[in-house]
N, C-alpha and C. Protein backbone atom coordinates (compact mmCIF):
# COMPACT_ATOMS: atom_id res chain seq x y z
N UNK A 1 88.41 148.37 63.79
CA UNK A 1 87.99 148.56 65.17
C UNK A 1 89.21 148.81 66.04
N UNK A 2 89.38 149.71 66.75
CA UNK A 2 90.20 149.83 68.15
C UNK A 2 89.92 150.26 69.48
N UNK A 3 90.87 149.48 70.19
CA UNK A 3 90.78 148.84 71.52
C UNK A 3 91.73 149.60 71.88
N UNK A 4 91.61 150.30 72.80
CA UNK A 4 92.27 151.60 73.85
C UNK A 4 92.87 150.42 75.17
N UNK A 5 93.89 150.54 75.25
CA UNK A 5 94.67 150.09 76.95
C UNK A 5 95.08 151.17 77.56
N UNK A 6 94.62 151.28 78.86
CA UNK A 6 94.54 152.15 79.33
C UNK A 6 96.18 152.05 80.30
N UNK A 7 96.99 153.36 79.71
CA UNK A 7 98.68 153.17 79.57
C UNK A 7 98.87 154.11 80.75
N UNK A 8 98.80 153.83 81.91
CA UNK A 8 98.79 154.29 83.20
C UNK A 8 100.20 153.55 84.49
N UNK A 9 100.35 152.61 84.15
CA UNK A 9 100.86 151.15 84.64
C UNK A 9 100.01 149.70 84.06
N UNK A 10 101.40 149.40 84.17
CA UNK A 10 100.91 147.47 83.52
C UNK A 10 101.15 147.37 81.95
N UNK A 11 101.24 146.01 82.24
CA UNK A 11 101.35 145.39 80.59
C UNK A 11 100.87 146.02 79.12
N UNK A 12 101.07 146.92 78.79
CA UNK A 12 100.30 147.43 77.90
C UNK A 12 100.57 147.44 76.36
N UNK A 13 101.94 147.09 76.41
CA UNK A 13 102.45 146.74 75.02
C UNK A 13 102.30 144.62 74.91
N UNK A 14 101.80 144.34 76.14
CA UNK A 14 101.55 142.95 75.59
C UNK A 14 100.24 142.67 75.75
N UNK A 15 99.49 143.55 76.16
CA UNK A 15 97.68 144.12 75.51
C UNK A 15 97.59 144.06 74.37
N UNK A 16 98.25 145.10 73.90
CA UNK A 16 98.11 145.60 72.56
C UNK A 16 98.71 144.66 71.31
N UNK A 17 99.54 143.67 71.90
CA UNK A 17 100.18 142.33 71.09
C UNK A 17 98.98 141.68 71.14
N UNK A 18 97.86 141.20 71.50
CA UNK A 18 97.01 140.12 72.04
C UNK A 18 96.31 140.88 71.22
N UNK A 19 95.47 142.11 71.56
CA UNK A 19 94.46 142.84 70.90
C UNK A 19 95.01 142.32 69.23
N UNK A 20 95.96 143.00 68.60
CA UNK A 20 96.53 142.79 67.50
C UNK A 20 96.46 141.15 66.79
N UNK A 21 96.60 140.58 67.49
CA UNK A 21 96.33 138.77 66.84
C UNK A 21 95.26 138.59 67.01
N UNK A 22 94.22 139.43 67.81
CA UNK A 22 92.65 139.07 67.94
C UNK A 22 91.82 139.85 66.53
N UNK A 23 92.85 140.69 65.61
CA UNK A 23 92.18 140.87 64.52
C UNK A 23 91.72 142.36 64.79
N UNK A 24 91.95 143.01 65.75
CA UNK A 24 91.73 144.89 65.65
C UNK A 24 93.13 145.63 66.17
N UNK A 25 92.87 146.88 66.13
CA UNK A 25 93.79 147.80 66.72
C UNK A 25 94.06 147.89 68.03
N UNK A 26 95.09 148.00 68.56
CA UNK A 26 95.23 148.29 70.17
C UNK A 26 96.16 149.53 70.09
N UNK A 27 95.54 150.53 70.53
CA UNK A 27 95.92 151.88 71.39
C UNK A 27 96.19 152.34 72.27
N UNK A 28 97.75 152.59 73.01
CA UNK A 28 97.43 152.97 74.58
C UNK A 28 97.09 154.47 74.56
N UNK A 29 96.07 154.36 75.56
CA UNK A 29 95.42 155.79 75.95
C UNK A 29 96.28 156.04 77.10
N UNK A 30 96.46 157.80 76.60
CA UNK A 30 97.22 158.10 77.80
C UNK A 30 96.57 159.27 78.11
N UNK A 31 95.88 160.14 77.54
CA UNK A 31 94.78 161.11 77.68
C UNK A 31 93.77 161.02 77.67
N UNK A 32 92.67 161.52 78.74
CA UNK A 32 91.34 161.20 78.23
C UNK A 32 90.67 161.51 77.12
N UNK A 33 91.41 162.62 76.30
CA UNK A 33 90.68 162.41 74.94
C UNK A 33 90.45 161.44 74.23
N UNK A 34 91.60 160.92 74.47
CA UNK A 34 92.09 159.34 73.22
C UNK A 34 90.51 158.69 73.16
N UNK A 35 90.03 158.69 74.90
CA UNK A 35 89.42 157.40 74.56
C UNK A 35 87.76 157.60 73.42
N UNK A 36 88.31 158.75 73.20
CA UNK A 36 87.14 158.98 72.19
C UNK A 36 87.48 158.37 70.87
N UNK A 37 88.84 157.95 70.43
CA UNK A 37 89.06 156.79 69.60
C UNK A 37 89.00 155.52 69.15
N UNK A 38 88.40 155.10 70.61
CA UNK A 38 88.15 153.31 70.66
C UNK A 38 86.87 153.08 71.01
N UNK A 39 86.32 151.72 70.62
CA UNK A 39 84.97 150.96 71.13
C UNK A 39 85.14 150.36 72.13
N UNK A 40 86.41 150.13 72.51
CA UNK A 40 86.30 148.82 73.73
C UNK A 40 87.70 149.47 74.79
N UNK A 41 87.69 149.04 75.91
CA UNK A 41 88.60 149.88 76.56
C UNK A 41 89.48 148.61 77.56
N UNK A 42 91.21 148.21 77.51
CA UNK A 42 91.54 147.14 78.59
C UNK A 42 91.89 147.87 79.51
N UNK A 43 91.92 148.20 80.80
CA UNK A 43 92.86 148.59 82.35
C UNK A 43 93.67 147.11 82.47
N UNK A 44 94.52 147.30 82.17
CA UNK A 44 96.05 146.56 82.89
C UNK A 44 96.24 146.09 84.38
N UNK A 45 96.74 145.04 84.85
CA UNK A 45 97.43 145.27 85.94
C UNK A 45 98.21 145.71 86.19
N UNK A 46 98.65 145.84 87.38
CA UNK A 46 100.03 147.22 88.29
C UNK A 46 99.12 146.61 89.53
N UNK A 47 99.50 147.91 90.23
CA UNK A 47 99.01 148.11 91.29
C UNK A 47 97.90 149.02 91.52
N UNK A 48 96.42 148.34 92.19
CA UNK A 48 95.51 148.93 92.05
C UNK A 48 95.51 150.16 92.47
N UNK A 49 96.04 150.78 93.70
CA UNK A 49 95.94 152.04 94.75
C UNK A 49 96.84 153.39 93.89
N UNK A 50 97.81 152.75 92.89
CA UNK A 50 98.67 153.44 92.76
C UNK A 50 97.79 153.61 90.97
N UNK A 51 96.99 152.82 90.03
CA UNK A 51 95.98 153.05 89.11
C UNK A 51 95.32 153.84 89.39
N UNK A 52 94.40 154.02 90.49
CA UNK A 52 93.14 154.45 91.11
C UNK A 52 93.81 156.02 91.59
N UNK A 53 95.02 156.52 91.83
CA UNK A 53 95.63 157.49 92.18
C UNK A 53 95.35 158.89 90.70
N UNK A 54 96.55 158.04 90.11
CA UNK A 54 96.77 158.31 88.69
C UNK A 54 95.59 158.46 87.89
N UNK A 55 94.92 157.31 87.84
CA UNK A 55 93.27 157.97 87.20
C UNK A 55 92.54 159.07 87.72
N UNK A 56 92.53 159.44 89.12
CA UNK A 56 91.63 160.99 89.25
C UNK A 56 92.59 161.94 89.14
N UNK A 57 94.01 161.44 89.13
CA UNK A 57 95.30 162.46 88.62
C UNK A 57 94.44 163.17 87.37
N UNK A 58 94.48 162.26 86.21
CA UNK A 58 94.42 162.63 85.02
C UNK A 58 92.76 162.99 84.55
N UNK A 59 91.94 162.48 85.38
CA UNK A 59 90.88 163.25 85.49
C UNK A 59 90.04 161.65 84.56
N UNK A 60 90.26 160.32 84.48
CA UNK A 60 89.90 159.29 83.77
C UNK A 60 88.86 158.74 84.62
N UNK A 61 88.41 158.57 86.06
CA UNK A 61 87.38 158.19 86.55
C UNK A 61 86.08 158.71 86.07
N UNK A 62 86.03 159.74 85.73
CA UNK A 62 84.74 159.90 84.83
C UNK A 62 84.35 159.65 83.72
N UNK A 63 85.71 160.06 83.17
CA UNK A 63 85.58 159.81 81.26
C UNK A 63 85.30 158.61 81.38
N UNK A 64 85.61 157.15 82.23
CA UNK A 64 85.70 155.62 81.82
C UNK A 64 84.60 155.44 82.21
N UNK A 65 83.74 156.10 83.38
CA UNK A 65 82.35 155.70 83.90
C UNK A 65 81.34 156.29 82.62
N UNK A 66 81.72 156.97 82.37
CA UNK A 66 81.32 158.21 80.77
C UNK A 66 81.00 157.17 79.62
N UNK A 67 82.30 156.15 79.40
CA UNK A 67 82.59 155.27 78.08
C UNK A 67 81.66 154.10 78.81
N UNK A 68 81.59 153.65 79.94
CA UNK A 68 81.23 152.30 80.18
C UNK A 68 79.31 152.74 80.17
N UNK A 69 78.82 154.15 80.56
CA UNK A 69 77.70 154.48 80.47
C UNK A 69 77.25 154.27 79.17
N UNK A 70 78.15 154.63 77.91
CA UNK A 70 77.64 154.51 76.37
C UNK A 70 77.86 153.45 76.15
N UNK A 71 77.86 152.40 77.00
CA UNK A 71 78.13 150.66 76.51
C UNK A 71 79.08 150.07 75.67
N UNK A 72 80.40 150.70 75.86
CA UNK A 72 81.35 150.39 75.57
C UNK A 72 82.05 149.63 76.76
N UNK A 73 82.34 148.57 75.82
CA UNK A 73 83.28 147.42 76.27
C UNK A 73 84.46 148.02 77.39
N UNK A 74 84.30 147.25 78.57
CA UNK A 74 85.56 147.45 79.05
C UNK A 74 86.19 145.88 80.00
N UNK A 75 87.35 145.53 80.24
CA UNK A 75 88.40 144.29 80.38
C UNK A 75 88.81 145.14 81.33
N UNK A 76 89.24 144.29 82.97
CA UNK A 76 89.79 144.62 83.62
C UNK A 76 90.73 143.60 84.01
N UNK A 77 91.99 143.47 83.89
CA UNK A 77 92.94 142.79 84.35
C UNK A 77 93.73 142.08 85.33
N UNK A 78 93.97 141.76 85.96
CA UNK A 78 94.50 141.81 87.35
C UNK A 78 94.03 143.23 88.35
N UNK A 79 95.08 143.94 88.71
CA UNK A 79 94.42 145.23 89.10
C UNK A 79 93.43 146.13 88.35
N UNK A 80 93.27 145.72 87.28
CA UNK A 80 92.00 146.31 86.62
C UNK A 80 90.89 146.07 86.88
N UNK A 81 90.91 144.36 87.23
CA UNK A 81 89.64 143.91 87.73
C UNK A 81 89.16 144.58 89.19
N UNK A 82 90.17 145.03 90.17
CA UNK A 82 89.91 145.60 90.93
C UNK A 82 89.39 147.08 90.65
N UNK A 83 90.09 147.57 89.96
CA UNK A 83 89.89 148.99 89.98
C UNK A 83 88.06 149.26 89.16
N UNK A 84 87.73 148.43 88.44
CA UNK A 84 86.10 147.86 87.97
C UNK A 84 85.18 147.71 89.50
N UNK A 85 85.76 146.90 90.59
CA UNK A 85 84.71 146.23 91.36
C UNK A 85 83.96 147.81 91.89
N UNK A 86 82.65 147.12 91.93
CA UNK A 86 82.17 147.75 92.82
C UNK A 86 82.30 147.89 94.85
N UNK A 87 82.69 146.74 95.03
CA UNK A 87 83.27 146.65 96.43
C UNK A 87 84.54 146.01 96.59
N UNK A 88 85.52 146.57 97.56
CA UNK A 88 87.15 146.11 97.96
C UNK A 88 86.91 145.80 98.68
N UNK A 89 87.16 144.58 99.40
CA UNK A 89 87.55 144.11 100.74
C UNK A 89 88.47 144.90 101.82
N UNK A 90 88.61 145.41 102.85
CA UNK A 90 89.01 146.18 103.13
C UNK A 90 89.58 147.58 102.53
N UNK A 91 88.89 148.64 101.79
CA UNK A 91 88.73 149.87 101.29
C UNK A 91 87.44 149.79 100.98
N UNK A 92 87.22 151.44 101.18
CA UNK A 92 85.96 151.82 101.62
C UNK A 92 85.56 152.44 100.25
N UNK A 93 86.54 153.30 99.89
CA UNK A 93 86.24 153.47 98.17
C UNK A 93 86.57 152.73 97.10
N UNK A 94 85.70 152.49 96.42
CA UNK A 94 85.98 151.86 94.81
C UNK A 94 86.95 152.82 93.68
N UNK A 95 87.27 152.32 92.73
CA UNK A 95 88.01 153.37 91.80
C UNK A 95 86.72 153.61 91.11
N UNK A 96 86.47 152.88 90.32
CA UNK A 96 85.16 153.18 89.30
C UNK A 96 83.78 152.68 89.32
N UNK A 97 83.59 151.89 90.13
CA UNK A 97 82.96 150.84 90.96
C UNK A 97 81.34 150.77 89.90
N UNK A 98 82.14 150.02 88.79
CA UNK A 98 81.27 149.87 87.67
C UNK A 98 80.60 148.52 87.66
N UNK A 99 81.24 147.26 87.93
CA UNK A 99 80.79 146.02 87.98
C UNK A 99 80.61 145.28 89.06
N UNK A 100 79.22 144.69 89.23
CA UNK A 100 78.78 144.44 90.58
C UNK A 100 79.68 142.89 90.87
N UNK A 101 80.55 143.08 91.31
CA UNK A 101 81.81 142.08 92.33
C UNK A 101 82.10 142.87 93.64
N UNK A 102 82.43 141.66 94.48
CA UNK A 102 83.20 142.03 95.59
C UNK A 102 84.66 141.29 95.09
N UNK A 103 85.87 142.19 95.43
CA UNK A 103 87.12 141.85 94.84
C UNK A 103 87.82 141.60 96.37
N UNK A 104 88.66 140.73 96.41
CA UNK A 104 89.58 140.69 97.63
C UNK A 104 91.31 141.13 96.80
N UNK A 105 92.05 142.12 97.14
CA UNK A 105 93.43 142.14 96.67
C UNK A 105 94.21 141.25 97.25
N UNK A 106 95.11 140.76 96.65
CA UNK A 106 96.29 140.10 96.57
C UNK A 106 95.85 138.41 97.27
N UNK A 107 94.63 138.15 96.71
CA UNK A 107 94.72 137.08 97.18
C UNK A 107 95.03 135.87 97.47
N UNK A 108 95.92 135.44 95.97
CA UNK A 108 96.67 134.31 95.99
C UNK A 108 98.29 134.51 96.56
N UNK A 109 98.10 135.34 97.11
CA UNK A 109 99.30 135.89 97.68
C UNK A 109 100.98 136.71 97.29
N UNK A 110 101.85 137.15 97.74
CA UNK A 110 102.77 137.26 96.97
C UNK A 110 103.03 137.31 95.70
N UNK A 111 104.69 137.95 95.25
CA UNK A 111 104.69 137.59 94.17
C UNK A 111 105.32 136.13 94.56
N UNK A 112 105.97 135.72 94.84
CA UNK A 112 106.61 134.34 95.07
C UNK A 112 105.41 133.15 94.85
N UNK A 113 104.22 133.31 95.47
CA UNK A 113 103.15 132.62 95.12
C UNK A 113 102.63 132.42 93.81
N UNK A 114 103.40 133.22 92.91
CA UNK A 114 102.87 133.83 91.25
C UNK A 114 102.87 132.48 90.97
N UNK A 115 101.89 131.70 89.54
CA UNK A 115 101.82 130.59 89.17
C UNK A 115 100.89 130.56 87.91
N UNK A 116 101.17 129.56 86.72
CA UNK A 116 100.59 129.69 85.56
C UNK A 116 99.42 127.78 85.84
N UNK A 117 98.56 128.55 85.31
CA UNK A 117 97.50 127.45 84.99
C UNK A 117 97.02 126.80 83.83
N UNK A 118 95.94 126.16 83.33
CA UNK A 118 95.01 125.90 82.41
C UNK A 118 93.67 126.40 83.14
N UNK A 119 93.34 127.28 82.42
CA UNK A 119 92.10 127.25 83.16
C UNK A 119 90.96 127.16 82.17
N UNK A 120 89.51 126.73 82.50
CA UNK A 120 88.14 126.78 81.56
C UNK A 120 87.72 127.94 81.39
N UNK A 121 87.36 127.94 80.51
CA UNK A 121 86.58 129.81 80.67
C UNK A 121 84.99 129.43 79.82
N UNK A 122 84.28 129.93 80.32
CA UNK A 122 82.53 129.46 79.89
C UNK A 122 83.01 130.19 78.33
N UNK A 123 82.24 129.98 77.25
CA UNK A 123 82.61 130.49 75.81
C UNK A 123 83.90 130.81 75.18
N UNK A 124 84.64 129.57 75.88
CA UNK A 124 86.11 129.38 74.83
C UNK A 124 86.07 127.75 74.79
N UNK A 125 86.49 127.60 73.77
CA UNK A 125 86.37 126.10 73.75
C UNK A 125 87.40 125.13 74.52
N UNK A 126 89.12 125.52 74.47
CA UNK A 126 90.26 124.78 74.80
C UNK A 126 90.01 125.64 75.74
N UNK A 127 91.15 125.18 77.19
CA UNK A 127 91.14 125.76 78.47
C UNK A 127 92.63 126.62 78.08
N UNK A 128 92.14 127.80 78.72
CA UNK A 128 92.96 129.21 78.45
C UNK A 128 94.05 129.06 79.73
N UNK A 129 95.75 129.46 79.11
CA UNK A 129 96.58 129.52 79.49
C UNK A 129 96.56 130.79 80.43
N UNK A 130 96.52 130.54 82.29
CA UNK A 130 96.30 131.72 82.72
C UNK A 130 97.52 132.01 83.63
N UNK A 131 97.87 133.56 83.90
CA UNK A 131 99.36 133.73 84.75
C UNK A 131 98.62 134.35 86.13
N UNK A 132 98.96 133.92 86.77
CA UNK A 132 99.01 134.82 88.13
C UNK A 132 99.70 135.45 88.93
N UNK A 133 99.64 136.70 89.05
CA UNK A 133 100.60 137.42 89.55
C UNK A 133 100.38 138.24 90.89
N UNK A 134 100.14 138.17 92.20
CA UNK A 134 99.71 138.60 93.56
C UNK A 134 98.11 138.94 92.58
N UNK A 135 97.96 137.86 92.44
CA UNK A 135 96.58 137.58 91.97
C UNK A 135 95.26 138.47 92.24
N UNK A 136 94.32 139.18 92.55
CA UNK A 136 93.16 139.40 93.30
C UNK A 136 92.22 137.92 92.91
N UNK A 137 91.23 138.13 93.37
CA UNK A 137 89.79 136.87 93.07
C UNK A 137 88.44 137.59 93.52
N UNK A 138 87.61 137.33 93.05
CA UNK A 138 86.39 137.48 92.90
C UNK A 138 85.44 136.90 94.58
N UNK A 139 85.45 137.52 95.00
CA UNK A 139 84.77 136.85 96.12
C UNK A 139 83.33 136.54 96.18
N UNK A 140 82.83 137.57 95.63
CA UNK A 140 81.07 137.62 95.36
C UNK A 140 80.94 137.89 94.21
N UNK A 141 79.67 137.93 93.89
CA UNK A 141 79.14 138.67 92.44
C UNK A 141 77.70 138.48 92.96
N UNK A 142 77.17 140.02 92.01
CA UNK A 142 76.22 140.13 92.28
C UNK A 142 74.78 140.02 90.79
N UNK A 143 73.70 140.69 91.05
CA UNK A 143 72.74 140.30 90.29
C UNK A 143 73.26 140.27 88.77
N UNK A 144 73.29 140.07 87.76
CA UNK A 144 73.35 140.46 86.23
C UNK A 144 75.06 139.79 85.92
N UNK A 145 75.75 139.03 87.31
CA UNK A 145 76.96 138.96 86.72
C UNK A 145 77.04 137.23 86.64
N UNK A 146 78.58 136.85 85.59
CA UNK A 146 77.85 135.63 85.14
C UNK A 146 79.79 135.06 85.04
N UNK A 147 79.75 134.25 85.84
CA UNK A 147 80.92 133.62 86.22
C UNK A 147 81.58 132.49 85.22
N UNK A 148 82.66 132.85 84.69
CA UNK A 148 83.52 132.64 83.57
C UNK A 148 84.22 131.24 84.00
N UNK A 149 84.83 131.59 85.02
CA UNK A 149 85.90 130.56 85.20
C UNK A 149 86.25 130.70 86.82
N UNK A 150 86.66 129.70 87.14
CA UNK A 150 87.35 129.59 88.48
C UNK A 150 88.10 129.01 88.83
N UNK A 151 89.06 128.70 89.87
CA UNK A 151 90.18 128.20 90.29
C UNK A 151 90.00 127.74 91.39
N UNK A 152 89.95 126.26 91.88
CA UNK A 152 90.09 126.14 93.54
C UNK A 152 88.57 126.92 94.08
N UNK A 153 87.66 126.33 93.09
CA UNK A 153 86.26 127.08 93.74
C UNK A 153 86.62 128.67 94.31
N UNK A 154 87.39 129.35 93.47
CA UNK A 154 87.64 131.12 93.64
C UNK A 154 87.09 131.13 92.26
N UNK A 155 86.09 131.94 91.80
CA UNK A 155 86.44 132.94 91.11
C UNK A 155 87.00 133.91 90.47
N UNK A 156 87.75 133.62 89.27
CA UNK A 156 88.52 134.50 88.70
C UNK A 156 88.43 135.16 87.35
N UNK A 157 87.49 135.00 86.57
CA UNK A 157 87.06 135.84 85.58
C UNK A 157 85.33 135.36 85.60
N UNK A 158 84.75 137.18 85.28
CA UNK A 158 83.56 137.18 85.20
C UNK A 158 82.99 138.15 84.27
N UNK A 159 81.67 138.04 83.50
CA UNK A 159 81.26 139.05 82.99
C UNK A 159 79.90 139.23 83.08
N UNK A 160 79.84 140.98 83.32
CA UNK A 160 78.60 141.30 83.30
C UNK A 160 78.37 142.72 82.56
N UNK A 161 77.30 142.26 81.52
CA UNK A 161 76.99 142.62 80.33
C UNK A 161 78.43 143.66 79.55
N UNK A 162 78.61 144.67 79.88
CA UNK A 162 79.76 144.78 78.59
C UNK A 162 80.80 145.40 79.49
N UNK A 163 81.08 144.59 80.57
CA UNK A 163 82.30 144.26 81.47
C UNK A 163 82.70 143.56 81.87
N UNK A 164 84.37 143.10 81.32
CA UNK A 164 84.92 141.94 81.65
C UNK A 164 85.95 141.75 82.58
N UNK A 165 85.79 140.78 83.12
CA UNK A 165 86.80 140.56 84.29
C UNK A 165 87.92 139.66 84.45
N UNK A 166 89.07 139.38 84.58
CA UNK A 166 89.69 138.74 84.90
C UNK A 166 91.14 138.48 86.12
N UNK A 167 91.42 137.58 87.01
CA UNK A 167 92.12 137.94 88.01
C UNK A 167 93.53 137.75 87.26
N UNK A 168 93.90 137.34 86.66
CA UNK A 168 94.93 136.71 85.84
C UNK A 168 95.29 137.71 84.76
N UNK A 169 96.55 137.37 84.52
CA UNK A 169 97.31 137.77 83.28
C UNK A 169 97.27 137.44 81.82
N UNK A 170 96.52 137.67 81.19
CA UNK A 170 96.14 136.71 79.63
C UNK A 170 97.24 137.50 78.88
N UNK A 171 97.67 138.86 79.18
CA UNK A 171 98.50 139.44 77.95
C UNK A 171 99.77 138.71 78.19
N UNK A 172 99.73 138.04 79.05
CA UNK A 172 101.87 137.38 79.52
C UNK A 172 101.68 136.21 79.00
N UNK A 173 100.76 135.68 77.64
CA UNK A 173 100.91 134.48 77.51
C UNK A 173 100.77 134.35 75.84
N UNK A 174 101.14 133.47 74.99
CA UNK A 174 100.69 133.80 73.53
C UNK A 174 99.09 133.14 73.53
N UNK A 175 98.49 132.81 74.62
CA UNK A 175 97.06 132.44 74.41
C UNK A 175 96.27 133.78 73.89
N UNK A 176 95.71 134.66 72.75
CA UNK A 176 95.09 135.76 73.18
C UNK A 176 93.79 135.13 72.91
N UNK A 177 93.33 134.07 73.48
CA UNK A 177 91.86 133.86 73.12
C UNK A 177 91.23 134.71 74.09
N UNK A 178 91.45 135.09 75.29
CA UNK A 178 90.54 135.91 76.13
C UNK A 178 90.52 137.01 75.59
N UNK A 179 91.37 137.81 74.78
CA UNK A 179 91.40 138.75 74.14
C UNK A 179 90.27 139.20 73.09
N UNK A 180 90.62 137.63 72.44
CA UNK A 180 89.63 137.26 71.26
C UNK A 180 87.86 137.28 72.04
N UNK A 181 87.84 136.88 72.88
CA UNK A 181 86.26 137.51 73.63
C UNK A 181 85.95 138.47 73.43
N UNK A 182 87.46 139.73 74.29
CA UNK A 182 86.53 140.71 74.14
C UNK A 182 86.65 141.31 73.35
N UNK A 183 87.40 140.63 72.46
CA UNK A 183 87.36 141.94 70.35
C UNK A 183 85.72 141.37 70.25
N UNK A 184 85.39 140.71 70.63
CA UNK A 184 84.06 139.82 69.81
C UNK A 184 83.02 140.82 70.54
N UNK A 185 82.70 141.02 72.25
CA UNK A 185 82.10 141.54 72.81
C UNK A 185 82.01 143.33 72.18
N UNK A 186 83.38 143.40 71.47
CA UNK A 186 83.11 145.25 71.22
C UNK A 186 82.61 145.12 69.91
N UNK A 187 82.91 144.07 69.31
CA UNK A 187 82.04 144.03 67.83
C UNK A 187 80.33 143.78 67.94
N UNK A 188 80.01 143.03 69.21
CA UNK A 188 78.48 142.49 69.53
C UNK A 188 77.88 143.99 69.86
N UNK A 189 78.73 144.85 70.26
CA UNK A 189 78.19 146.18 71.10
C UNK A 189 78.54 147.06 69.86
N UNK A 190 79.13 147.11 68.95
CA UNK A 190 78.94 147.94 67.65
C UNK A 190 77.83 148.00 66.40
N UNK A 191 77.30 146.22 66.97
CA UNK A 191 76.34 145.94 66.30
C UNK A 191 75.00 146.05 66.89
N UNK A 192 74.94 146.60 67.75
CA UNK A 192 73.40 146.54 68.62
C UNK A 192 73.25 148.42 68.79
């Protein structure tokens, strides 16, 4: 099985470390052809405005709305999770605006504010080692979505049906159990 990171900006060689101990392949896509190689797809954090640029650069806002239409798995990351929401808090356009959240950017503030946790996550058993980095959070969610974990009563990882969310950094840590979700989620969607 392989798992496409989408190699635009952000962590993507410590995606593809995590993907790799979760037991499949990790690929960075850098063309939209690629992603006709993988079942499951991660967006990285960076910076959302400057992702969301670069993706209709390369012509990927469709192809990913394309992959997430054939029910393939997709993980959004820090700015990934943004570039997924369906609504931004102040911006009027979405990037792909695939998963029903309202996202607020940079909400835990700064990078100086950056900070590592324990956090719970609903279907992991030990509490997952999480990084934060000018964080976003989850402000709302809407019908079909199903809230993972939170921080300080915020919201920070969620999933709804074969889109995953998280505000945090899982690839900056040797925890790859969140990883290990969603190898599991593209294997549940290979099998149905």
């Amino acid at each position: 099985m392989k798992i496409g990171v989408l190699a635009l900006q952000g962590a993507v060689a410590e995606h593809i470390r995590s993907i790799e101990l979760a037991g499949a392949e990790g690929i960075a896509i850098k063309k939209v052809e690629e992603l006709e190689q993988v079942q499951g797809l991660i967006i990285p954090g960076g910076e959302s405005t400057t992702i969301g640029k670069l993706m209709r650069k390369y012509g990927f806002i469709e192809a990913i709305r394309q992959f997430s239409d054939a029910g393939k798995p997709i993980f959004g990351t820090c700015a990934g999770l943004i570039v997924l929401a369906k609504s931004i808090e102040g911006q009027e356009e979405p990037h792909l605006g695939l998963m029903n959240i309202t996202v607020a950017r940079n909400a835990f503030g700064r990078q100086r504010e950056s900070f590592e946790t324990d956090l719970d996550v609903k279907g992991i058993e030990e509490p997952v080692r999480a990084v934060f980095i000018r964080a976003p959070l989850i402000r709302s969610v809407g019908d079909g979505v199903d809230v993972l974990s939170s921080y300080n009563d915020e919201i920070v990882t969620a999933r709804e049906g074969h889109l995953l969310a998280s505000s945090f950094h899982p690839e900056l840590t040797d925890d790859y159990r969140l990883h290990q979700y969603f190898v599991d989620m593209v294997k549940a969607s290979q099998a149905s």
